[in-house]
Protein backbone atom coordinates (compact mmCIF):
# COMPACT_ATOMS: atom_id res chain seq x y z
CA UNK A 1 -103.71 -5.92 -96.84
CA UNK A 2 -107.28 -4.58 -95.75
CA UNK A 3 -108.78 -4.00 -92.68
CA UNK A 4 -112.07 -3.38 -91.39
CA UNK A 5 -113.00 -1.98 -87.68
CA UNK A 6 -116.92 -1.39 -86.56
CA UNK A 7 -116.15 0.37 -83.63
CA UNK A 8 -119.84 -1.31 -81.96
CA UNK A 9 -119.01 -4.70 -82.96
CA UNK A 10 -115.28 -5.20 -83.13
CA UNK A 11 -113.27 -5.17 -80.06
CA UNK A 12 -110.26 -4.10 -82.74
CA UNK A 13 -109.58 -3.63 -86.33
CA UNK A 14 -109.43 -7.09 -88.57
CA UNK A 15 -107.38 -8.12 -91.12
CA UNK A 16 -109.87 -8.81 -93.77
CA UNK A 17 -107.63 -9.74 -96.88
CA UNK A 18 -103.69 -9.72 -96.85
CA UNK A 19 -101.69 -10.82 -100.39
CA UNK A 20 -97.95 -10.05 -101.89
CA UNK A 21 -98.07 -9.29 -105.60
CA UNK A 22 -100.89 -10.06 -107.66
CA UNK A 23 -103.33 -10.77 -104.62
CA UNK A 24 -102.03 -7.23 -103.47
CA UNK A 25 -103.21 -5.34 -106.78
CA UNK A 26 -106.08 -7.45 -107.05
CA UNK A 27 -106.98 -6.25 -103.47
CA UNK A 28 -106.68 -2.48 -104.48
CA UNK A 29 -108.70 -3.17 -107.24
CA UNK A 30 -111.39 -4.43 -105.46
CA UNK A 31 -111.17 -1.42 -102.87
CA UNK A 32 -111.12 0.78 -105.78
CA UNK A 33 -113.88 -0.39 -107.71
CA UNK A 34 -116.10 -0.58 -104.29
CA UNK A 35 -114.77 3.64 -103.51
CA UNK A 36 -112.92 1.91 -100.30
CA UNK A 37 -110.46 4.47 -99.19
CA UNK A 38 -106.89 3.78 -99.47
CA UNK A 39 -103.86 4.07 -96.96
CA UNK A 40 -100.28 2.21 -98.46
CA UNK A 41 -98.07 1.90 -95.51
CA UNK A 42 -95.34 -0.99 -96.27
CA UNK A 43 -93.53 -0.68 -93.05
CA UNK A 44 -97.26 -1.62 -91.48
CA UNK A 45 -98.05 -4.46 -94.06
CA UNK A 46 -94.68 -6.40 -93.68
CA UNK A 47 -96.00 -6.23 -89.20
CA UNK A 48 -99.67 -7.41 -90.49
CA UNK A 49 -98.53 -9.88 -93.50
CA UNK A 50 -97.51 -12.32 -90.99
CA UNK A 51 -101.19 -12.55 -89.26
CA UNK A 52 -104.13 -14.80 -90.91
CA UNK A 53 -106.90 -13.24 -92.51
CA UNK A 54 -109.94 -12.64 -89.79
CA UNK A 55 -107.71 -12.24 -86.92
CA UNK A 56 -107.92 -8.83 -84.78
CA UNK A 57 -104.41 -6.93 -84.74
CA UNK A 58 -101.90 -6.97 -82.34
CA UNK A 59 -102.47 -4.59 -79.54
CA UNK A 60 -98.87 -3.24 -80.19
CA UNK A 61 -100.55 -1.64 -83.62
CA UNK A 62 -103.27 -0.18 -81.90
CA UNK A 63 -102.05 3.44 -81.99
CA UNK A 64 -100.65 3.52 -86.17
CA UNK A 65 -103.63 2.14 -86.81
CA UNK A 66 -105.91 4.50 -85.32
CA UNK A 67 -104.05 7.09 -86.70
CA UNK A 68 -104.39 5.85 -90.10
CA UNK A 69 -108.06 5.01 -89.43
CA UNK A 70 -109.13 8.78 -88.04
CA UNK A 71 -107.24 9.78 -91.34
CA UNK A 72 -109.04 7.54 -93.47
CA UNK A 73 -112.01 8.58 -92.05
CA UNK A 74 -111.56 12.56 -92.00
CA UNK A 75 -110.75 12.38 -96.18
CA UNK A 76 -113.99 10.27 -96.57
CA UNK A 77 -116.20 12.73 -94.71
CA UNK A 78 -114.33 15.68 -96.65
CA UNK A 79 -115.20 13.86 -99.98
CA UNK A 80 -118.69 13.42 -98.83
CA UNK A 81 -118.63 17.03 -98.12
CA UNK A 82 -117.35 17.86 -101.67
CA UNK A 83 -119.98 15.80 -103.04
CA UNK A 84 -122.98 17.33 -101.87
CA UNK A 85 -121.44 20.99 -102.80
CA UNK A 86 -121.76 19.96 -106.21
């Protein structure tokens, strides 16, 4: 499951890719290779697996998902931090 959410464009987050299984690894991969951060959260998959891909998500999500996006978000500007220490 991935989501994307441009805060000036997107009225809420989208599911951008959702897969059980192989589709699921091969979507970590890709996140991995491209240095997309990460989040697992099965209880929130199983609520999102049932949506199609490029739909926004429920507004009953809203608030786990912000949470998990202000997260996401706070370790990527800490790593960005990091990085320009070195």
């Amino acid at each position: 499951m991935a989501l994307k959410y441009d805060l000036e464009k997107d009225a809420a987050p989208i599911i951008t890719a959702a897969g059980e299984g192989y589709v699921a690894e091969e979507i970590l991969a890709r996140a991995e290779e491209n240095q997309v951060s990460i989040h697992q959260d099965e209880r929130l998959v199983k609520e999102l697996i049932q949506f199609k891909v490029g739909t926004e998500i429920p507004q009953e999500l809203y608030d786990v998902v912000a949470q998990i996006l202000v997260f996401v978000e706070t370790v990527d500007k800490e790593k960005t931090l990091k990085g320009k220490d070195t």
